[in-house]
N, C-alpha and C. Protein backbone atom coordinates (compact mmCIF):
# COMPACT_ATOMS: atom_id res chain seq x y z
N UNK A 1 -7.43 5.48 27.24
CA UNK A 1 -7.21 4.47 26.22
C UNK A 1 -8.39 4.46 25.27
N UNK A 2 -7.81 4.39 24.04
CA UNK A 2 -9.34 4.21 22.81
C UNK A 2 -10.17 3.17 23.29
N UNK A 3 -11.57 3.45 22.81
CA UNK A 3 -12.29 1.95 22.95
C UNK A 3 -12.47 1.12 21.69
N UNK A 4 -12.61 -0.36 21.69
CA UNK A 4 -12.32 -0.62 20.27
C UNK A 4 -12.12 -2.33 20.69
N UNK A 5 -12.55 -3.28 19.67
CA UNK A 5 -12.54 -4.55 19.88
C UNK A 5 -10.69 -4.68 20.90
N UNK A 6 -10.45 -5.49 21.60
CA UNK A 6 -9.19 -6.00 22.24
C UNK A 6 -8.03 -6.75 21.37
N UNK A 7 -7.39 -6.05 21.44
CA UNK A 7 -6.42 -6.90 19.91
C UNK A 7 -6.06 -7.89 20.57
N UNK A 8 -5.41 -9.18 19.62
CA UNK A 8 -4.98 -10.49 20.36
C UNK A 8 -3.24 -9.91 20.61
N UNK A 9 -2.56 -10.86 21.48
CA UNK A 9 -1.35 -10.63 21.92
C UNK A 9 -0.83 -10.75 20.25
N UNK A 10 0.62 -9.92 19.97
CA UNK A 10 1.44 -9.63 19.14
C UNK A 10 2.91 -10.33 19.42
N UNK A 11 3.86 -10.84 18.81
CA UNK A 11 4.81 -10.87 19.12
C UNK A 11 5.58 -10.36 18.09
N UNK A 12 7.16 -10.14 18.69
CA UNK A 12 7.82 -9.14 17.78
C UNK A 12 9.17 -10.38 16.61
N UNK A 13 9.16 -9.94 15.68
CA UNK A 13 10.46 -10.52 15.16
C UNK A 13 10.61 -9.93 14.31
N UNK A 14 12.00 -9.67 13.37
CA UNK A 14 12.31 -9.43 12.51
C UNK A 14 11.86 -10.49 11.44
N UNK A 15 11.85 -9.65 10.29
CA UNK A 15 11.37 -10.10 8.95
C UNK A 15 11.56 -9.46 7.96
N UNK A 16 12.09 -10.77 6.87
CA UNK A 16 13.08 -10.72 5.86
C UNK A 16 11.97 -9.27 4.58
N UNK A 17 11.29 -8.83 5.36
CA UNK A 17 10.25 -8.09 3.79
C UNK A 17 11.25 -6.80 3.68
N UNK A 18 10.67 -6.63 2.11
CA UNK A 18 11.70 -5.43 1.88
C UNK A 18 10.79 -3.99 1.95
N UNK A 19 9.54 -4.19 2.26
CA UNK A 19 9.02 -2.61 2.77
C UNK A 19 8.22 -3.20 4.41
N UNK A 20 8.05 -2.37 4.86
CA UNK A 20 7.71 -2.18 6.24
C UNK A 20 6.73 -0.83 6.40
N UNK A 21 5.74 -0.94 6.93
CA UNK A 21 5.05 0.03 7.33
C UNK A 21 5.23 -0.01 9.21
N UNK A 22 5.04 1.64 9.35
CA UNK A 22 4.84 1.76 10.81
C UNK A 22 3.88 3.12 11.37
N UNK A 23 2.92 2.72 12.25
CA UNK A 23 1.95 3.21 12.72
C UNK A 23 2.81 4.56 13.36
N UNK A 24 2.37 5.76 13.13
CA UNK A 24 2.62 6.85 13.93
C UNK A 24 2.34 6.77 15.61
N UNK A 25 3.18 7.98 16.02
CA UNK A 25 3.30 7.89 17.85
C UNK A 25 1.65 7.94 17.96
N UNK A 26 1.33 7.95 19.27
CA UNK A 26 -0.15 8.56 19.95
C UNK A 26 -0.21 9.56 19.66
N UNK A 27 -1.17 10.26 19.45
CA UNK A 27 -1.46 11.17 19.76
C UNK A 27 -3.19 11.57 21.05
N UNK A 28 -3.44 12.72 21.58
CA UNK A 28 -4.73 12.66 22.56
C UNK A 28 -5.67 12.08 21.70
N UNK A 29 -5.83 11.88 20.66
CA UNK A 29 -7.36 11.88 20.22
C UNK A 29 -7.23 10.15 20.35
N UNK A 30 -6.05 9.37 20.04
CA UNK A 30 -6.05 8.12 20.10
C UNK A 30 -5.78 7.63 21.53
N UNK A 31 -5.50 8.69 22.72
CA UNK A 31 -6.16 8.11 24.03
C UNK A 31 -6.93 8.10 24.47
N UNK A 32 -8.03 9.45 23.77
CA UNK A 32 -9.18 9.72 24.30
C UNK A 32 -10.24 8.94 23.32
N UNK A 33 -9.50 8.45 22.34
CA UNK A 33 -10.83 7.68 21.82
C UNK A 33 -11.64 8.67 20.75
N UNK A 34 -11.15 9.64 20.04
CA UNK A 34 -11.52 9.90 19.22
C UNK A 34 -11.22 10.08 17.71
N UNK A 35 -11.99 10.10 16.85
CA UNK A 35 -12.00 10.32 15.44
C UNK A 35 -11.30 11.49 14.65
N UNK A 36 -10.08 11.40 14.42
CA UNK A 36 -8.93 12.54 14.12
C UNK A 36 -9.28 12.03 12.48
N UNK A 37 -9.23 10.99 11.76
CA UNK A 37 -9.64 11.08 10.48
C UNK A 37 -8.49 11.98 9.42
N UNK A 38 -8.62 12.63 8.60
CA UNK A 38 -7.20 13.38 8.28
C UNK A 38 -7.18 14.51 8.53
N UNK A 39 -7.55 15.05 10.29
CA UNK A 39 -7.11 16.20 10.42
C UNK A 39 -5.80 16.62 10.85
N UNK A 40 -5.21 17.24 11.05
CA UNK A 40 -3.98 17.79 11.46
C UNK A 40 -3.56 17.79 13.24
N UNK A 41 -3.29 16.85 13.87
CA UNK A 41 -3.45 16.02 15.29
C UNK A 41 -2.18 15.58 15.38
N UNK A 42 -1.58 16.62 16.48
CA UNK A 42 0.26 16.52 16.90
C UNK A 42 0.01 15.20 17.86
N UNK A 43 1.42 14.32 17.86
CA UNK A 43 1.90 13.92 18.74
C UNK A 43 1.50 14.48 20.18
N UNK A 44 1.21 13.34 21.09
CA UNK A 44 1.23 13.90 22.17
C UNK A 44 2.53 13.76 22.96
N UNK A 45 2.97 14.24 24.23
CA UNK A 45 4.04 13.40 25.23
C UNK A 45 4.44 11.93 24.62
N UNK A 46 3.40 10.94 24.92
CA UNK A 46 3.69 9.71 24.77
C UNK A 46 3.89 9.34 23.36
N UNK A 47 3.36 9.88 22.76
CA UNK A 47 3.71 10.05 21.03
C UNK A 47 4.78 10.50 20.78
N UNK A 48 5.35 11.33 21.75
CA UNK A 48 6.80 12.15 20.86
C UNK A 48 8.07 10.74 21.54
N UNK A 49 7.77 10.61 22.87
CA UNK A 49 8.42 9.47 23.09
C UNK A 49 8.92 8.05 21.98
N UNK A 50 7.50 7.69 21.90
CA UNK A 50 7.43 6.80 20.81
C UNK A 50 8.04 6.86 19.41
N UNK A 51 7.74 8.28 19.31
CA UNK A 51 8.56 8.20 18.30
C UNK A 51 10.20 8.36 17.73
N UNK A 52 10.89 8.35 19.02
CA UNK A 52 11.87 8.18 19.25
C UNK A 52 12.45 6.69 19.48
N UNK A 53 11.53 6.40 20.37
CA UNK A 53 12.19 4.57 20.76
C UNK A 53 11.54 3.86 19.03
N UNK A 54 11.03 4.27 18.11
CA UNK A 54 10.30 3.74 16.80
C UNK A 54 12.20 4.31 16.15
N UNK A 55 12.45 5.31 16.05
CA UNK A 55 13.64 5.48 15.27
C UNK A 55 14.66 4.63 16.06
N UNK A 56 14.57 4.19 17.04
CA UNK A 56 15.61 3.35 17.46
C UNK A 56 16.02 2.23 17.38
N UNK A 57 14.75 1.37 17.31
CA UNK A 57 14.31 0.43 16.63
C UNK A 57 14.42 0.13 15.35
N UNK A 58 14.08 1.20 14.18
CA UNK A 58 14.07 1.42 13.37
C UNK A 58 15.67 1.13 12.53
N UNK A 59 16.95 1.27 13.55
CA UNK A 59 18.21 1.26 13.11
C UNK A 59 18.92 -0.05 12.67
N UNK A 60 18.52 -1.44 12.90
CA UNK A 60 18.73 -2.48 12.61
C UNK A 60 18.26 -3.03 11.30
N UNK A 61 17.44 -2.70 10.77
CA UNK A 61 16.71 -2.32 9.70
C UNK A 61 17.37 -2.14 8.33
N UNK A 62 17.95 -1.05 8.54
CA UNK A 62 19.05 -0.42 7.54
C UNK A 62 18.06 -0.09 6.41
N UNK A 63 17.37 0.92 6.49
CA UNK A 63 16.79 1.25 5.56
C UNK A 63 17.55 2.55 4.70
N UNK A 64 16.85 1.91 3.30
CA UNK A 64 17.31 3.03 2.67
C UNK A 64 16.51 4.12 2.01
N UNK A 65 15.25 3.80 2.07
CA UNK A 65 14.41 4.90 2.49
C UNK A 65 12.68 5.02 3.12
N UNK A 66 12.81 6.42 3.21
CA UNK A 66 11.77 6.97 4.18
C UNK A 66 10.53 7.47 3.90
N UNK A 67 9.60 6.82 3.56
CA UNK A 67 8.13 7.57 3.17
C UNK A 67 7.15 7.94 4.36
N UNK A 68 6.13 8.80 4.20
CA UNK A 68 5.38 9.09 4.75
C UNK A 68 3.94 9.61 4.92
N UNK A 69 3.10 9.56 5.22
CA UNK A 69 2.00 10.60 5.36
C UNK A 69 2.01 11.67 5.90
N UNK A 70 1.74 12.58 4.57
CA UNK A 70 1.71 13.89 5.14
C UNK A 70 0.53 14.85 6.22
N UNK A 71 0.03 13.90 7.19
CA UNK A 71 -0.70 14.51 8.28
C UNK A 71 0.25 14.80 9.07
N UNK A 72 0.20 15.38 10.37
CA UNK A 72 1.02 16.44 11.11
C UNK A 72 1.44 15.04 11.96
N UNK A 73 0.87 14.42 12.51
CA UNK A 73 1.12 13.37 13.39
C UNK A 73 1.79 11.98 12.56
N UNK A 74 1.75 11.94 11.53
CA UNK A 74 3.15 10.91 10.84
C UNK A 74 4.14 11.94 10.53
N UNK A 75 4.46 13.03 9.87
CA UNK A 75 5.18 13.82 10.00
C UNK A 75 6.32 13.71 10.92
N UNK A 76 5.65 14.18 12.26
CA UNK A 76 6.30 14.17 13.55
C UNK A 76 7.06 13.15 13.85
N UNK A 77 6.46 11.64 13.39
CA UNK A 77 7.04 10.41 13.77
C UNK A 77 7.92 10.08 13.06
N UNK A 78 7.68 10.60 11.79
CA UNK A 78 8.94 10.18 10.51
C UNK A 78 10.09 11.22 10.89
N UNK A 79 9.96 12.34 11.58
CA UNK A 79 11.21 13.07 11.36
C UNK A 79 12.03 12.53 12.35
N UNK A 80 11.23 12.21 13.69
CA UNK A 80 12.30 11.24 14.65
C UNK A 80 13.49 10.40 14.19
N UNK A 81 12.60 9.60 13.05
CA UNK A 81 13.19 8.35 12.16
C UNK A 81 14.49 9.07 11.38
N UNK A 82 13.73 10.10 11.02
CA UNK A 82 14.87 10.44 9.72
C UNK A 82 16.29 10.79 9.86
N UNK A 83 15.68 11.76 11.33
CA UNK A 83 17.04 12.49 12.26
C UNK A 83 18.24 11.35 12.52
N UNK A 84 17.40 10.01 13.48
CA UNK A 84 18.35 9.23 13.66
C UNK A 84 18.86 8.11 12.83
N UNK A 85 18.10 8.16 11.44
CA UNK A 85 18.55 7.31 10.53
C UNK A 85 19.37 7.73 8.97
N UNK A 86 19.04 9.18 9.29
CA UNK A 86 20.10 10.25 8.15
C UNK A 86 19.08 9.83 6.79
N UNK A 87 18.18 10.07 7.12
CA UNK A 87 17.20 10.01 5.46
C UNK A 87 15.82 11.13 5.46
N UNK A 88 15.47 11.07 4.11
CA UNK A 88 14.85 12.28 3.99
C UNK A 88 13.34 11.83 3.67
N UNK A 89 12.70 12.18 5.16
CA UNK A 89 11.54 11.57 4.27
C UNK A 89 10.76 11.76 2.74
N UNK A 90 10.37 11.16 2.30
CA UNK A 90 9.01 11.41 1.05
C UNK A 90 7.37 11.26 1.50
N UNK A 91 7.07 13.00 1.16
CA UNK A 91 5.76 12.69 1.72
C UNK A 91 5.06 12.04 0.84
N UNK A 92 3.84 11.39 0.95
CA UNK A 92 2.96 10.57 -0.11
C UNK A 92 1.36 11.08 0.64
N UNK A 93 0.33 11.51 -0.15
CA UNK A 93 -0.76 11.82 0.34
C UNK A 93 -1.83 10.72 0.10
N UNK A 94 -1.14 9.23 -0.68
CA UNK A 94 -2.10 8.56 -0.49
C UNK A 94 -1.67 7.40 0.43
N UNK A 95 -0.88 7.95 1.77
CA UNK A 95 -0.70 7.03 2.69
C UNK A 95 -1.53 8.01 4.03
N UNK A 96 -2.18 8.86 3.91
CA UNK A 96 -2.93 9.52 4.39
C UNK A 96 -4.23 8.31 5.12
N UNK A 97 -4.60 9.16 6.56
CA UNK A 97 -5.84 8.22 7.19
C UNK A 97 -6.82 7.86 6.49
N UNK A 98 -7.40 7.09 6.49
CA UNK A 98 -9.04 7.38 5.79
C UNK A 98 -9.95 8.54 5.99
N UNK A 99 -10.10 9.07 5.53
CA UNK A 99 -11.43 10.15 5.36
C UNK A 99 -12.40 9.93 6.35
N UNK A 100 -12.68 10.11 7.71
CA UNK A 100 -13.53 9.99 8.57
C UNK A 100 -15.03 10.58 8.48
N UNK A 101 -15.23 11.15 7.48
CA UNK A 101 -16.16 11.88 6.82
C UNK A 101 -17.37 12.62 8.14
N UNK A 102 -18.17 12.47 8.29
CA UNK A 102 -19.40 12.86 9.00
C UNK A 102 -18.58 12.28 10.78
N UNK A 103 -17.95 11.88 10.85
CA UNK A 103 -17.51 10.83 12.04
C UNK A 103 -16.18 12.24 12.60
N UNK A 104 -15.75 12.71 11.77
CA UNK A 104 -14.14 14.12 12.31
C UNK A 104 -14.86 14.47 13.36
N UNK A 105 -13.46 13.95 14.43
CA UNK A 105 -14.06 14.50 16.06
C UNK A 105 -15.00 14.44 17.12
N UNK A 106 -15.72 13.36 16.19
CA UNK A 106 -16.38 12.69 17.26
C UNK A 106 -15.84 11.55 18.30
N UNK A 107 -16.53 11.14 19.18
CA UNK A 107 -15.69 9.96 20.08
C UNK A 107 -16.03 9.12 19.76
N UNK A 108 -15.48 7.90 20.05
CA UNK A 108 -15.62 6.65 19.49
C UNK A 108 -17.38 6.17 20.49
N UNK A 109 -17.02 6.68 21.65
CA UNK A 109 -18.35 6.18 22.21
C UNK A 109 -19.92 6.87 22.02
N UNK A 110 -19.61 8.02 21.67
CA UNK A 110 -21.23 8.53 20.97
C UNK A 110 -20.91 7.98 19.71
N UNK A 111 -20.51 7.25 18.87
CA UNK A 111 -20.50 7.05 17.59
C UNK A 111 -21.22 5.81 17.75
N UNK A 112 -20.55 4.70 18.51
CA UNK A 112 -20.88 3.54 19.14
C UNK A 112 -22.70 3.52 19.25
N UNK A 113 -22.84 4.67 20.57
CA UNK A 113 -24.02 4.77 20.69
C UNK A 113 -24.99 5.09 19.99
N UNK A 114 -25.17 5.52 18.94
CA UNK A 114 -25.29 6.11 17.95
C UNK A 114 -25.77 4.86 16.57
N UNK A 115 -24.88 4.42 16.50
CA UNK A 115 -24.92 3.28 14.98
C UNK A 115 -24.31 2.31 15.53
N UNK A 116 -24.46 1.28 16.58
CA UNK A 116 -23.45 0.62 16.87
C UNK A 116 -22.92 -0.79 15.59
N UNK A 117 -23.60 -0.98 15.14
CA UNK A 117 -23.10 -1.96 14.17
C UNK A 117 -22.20 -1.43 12.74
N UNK A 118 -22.68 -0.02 12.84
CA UNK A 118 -21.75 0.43 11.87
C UNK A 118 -19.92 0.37 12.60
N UNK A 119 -20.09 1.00 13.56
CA UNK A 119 -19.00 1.40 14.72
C UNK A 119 -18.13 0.01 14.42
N UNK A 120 -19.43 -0.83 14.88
CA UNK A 120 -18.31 -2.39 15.12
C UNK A 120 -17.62 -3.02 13.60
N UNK A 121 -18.68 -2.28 12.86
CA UNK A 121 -17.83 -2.54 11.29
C UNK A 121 -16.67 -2.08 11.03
N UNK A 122 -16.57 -0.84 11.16
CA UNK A 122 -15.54 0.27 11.41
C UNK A 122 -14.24 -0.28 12.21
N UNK A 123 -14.36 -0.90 13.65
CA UNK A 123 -13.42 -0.99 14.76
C UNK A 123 -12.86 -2.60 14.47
N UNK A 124 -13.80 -3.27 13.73
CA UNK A 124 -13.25 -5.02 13.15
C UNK A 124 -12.72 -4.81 11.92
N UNK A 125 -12.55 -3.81 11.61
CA UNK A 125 -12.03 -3.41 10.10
C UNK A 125 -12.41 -4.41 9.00
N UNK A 126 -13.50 -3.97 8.96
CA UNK A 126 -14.63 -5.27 7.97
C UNK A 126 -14.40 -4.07 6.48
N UNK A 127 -13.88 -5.16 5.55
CA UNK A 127 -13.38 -4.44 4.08
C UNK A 127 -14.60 -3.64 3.71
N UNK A 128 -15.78 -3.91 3.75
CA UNK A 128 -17.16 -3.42 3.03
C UNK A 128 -17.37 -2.32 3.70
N UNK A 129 -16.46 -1.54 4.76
CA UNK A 129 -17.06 -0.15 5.37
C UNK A 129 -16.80 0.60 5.07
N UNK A 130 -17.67 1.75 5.23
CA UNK A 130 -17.52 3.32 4.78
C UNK A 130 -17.72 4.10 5.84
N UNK A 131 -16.99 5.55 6.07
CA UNK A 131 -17.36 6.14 6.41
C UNK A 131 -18.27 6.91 6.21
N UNK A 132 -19.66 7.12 7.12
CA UNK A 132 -20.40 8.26 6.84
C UNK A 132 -20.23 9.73 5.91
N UNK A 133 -20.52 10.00 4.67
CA UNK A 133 -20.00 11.20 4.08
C UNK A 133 -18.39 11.24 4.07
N UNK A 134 -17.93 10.20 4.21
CA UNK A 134 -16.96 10.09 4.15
C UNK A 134 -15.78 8.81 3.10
N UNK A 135 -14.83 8.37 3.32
CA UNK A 135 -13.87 7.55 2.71
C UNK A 135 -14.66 5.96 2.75
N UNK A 136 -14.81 4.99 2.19
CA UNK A 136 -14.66 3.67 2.40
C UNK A 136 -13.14 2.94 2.36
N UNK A 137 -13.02 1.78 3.29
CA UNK A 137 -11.76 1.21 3.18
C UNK A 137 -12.13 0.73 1.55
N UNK A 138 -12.31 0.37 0.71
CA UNK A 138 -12.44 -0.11 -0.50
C UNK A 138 -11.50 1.18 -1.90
N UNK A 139 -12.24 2.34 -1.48
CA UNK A 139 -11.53 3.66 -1.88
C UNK A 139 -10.15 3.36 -1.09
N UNK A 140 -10.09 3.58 -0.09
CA UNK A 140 -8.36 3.53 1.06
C UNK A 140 -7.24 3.03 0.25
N UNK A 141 -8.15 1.32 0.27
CA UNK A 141 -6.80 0.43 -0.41
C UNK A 141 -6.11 0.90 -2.14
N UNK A 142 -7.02 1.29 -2.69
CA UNK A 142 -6.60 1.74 -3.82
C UNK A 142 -5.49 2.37 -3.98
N UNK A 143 -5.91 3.48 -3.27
CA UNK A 143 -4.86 4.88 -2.76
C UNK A 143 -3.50 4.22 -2.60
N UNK A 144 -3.70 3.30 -1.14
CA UNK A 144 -2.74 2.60 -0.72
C UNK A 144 -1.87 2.14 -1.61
N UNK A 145 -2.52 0.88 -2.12
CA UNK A 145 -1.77 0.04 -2.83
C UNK A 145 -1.05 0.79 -4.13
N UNK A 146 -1.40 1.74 -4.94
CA UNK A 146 -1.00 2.59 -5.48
C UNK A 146 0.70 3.11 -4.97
N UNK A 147 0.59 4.10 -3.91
CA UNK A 147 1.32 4.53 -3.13
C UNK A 147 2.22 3.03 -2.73
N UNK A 148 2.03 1.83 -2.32
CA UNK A 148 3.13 0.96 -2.39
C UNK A 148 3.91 0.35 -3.82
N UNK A 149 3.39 0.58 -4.66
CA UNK A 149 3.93 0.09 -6.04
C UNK A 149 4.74 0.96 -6.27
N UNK A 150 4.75 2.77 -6.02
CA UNK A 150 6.03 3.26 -6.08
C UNK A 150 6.91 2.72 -5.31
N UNK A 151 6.75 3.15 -3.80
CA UNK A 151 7.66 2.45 -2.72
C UNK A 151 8.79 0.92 -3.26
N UNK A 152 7.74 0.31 -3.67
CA UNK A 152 8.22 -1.31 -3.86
C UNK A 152 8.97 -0.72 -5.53
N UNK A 153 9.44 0.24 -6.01
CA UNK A 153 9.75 0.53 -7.24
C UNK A 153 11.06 0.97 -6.91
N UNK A 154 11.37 1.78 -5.63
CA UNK A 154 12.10 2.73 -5.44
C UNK A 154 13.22 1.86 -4.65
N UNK A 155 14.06 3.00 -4.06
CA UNK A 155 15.25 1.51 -3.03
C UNK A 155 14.67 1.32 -1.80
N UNK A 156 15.21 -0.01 -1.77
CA UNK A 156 14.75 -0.66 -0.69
C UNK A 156 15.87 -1.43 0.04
N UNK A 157 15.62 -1.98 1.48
CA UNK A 157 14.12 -1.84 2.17
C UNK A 157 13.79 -0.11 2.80
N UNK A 158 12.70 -0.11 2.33
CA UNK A 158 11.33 1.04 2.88
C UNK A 158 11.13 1.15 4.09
N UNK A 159 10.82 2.19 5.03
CA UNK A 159 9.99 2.47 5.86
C UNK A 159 8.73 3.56 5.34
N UNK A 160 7.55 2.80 5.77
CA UNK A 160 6.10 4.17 5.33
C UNK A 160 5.63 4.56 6.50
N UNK A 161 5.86 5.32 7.36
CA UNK A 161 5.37 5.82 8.55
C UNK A 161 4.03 6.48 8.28
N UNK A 162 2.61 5.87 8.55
CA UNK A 162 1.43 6.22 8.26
C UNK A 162 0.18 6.22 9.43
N UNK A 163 -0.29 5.23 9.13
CA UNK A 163 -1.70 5.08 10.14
C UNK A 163 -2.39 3.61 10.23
N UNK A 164 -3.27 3.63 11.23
CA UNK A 164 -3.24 1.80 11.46
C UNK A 164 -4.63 1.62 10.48
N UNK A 165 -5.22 2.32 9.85
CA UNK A 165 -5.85 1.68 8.85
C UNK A 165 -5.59 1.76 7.48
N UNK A 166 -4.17 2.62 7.18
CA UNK A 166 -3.32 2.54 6.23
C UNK A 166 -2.76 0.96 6.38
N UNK A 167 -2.18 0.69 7.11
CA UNK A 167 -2.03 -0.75 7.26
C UNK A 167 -2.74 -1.80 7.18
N UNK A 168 -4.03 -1.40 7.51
CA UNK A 168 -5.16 -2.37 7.00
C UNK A 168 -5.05 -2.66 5.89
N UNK A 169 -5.22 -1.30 4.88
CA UNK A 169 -5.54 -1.15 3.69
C UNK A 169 -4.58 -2.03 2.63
N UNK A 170 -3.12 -1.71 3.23
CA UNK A 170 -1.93 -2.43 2.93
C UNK A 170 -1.77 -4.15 3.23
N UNK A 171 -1.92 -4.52 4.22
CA UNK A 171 -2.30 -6.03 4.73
C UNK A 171 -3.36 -6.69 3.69
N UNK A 172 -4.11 -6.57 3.99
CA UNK A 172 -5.54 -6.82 2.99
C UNK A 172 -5.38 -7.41 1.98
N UNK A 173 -5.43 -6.92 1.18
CA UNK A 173 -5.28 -7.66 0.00
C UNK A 173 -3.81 -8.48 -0.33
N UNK A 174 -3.50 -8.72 1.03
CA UNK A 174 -1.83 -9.81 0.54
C UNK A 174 -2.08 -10.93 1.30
N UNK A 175 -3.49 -10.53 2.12
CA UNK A 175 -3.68 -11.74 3.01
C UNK A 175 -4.05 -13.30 2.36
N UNK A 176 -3.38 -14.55 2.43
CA UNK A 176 -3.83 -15.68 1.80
C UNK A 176 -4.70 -16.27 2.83
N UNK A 177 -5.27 -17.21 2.13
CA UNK A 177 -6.42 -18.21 2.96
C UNK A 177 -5.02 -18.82 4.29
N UNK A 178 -5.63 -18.45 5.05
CA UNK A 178 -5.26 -19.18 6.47
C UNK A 178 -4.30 -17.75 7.39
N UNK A 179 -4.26 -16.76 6.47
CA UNK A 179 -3.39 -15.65 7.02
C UNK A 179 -3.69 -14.98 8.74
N UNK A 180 -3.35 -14.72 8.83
CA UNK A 180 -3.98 -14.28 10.26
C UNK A 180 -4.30 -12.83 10.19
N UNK A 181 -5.61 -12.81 10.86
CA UNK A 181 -6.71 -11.84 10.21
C UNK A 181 -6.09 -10.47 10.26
N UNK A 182 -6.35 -9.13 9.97
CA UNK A 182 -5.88 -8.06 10.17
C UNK A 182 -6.25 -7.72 11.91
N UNK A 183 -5.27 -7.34 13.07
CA UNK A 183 -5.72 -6.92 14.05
C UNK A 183 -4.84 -5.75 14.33
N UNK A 184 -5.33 -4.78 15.22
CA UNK A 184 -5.09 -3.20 15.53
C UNK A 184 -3.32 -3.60 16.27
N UNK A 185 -2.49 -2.45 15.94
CA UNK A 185 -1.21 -2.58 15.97
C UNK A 185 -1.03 -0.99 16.96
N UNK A 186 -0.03 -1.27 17.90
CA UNK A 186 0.14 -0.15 18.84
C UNK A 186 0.58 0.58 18.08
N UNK A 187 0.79 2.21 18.78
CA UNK A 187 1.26 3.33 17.92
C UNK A 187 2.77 2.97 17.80
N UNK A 188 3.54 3.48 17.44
CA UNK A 188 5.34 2.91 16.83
C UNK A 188 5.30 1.62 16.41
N UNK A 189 4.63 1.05 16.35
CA UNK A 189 4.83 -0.48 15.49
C UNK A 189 5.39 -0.63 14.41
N UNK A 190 6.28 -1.47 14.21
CA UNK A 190 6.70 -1.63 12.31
C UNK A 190 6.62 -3.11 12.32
N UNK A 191 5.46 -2.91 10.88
CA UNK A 191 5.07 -4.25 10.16
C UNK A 191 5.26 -4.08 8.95
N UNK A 192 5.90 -5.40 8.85
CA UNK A 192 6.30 -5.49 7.73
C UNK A 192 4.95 -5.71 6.65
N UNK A 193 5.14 -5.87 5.41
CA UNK A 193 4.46 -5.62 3.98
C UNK A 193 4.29 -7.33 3.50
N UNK A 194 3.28 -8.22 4.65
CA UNK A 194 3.27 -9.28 4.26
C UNK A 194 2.18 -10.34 4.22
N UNK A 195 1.80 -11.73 3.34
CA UNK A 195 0.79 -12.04 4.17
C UNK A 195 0.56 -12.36 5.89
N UNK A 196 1.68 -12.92 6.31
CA UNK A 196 1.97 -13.15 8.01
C UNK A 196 2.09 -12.08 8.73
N UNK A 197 2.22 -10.48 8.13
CA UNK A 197 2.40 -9.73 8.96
C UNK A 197 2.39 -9.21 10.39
N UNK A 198 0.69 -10.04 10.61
CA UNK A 198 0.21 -10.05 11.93
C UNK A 198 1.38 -10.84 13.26
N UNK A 199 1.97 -11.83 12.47
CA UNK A 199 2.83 -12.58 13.13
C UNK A 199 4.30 -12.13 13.75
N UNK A 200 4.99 -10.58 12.73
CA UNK A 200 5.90 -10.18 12.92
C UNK A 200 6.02 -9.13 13.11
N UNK A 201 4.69 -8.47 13.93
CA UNK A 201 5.14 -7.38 14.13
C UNK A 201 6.00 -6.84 15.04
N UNK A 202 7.31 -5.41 14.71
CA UNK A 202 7.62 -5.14 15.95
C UNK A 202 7.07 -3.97 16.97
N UNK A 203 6.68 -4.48 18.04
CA UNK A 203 5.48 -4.37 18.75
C UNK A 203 6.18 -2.77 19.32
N UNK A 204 7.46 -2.82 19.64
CA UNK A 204 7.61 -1.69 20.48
C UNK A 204 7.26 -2.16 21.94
N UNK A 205 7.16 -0.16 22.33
CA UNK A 205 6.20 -0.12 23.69
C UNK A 205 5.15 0.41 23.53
N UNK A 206 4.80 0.87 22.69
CA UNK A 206 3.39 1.30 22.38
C UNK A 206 2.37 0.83 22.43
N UNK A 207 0.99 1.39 23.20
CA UNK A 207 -0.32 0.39 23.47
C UNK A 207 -1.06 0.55 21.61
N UNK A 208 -1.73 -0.72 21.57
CA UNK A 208 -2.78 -0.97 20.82
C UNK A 208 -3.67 -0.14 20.72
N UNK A 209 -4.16 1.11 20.75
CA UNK A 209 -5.25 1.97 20.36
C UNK A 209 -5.92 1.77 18.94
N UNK A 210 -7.21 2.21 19.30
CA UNK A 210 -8.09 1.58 18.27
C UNK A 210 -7.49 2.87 16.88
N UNK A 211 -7.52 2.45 16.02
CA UNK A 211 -7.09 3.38 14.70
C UNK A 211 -8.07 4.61 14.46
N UNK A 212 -8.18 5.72 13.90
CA UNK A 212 -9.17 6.47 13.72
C UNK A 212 -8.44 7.73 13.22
């Protein structure tokens, strides 16, 4: 299991939003706790699973279309979706991970050991962080939010099969005073595109691993 602050309990409901984001399957580096960043990192077993019971889930929904990040491990999770939902994904490269910069492939726990207050900036998903030689969430959301203004342009409702600090990036700035804070979302999760998001997510079976 990643290491990484303990997310609070989630509960699942449907919700009326007309785009939805959802976290890709596991893959090893997000059991072992390491920094995949935007490299090219398949599904594992429990990832390919997931991403099956995520398209299943996914069918109540009724979406009418399918975006994605083009890393190998949303890929994988969107085609699950697509197979059993008859749509074609659209890749988008600014729904891509953050840039892990100096941090690609390292573990979360020599990183920890290492800079720990940066780490804990990083793992509380505090807006003001950067990666080492690498992406800041500040750069991320741009990208992001960009990449949702088509989405929110196009037909809807959306699915964006991406990454859990793509979702940050996305959450963030819709959050109002009293919202409930951004916290880490298991792999197959679909959350919706909202300020309450935290409140509706559907949780799946997928564990909470720390994002990276």
């Amino acid at each position: 299991m990643g290491e990484g602050h303990e997310p609070r309990p989630l509960r699942s409901a449907l919700s009326p939003a007309s785009v939805y984001l959802a976290r890709h399957g596991q893959t090893a580096y997000n059991h072992e706790g390491r920094f995949q960043g935007q490299q090219e990192i398949p599904l594992d077993a429990t990832g390919r699973a997931q991403a099956l019971e995520l398209a299943e889930r996914a069918v109540p929904y009724a979406f009418s279309a399918l975006w994605t990040s083009p890393l190998l491990r949303a890929r994988e999770t969107a085609a699950a979706v697509a197979e059993r939902l008859g749509l074609e994904p659209v890749q988008d490269p600014r729904f891509m991970e953050t840039d892990a910069g100096d941090w690609t492939d390292r573990s979360f726990a020599d990183v920890r050991a290492e800079a720990p207050e940066l780490f804990d900036a990083f793992a509380s998903a505090d807006p003001d962080f950067a990666f080492p030689g690498g992406e800041s969430f500040a750069e991320q959301e741009l990208r992001v939010q960009a990449g949702l203004d088509d989405v929110q342009a196009g037909a809807l409702p959306a699915l964006v099969v991406c990454h859990g600090m793509v979702i940050r990036a996305a959450l963030y700035p819709r959050m109002h005073a009293g919202a409930s804070a951004f916290t880490r979302v298991p792999n197959g999760a679909i959350v919706p595109l909202e300020a309450d998001a935290a409140e509706h997510i559907d949780a799946g079976e997928g564990s909470a691993t720390q994002a990276s």
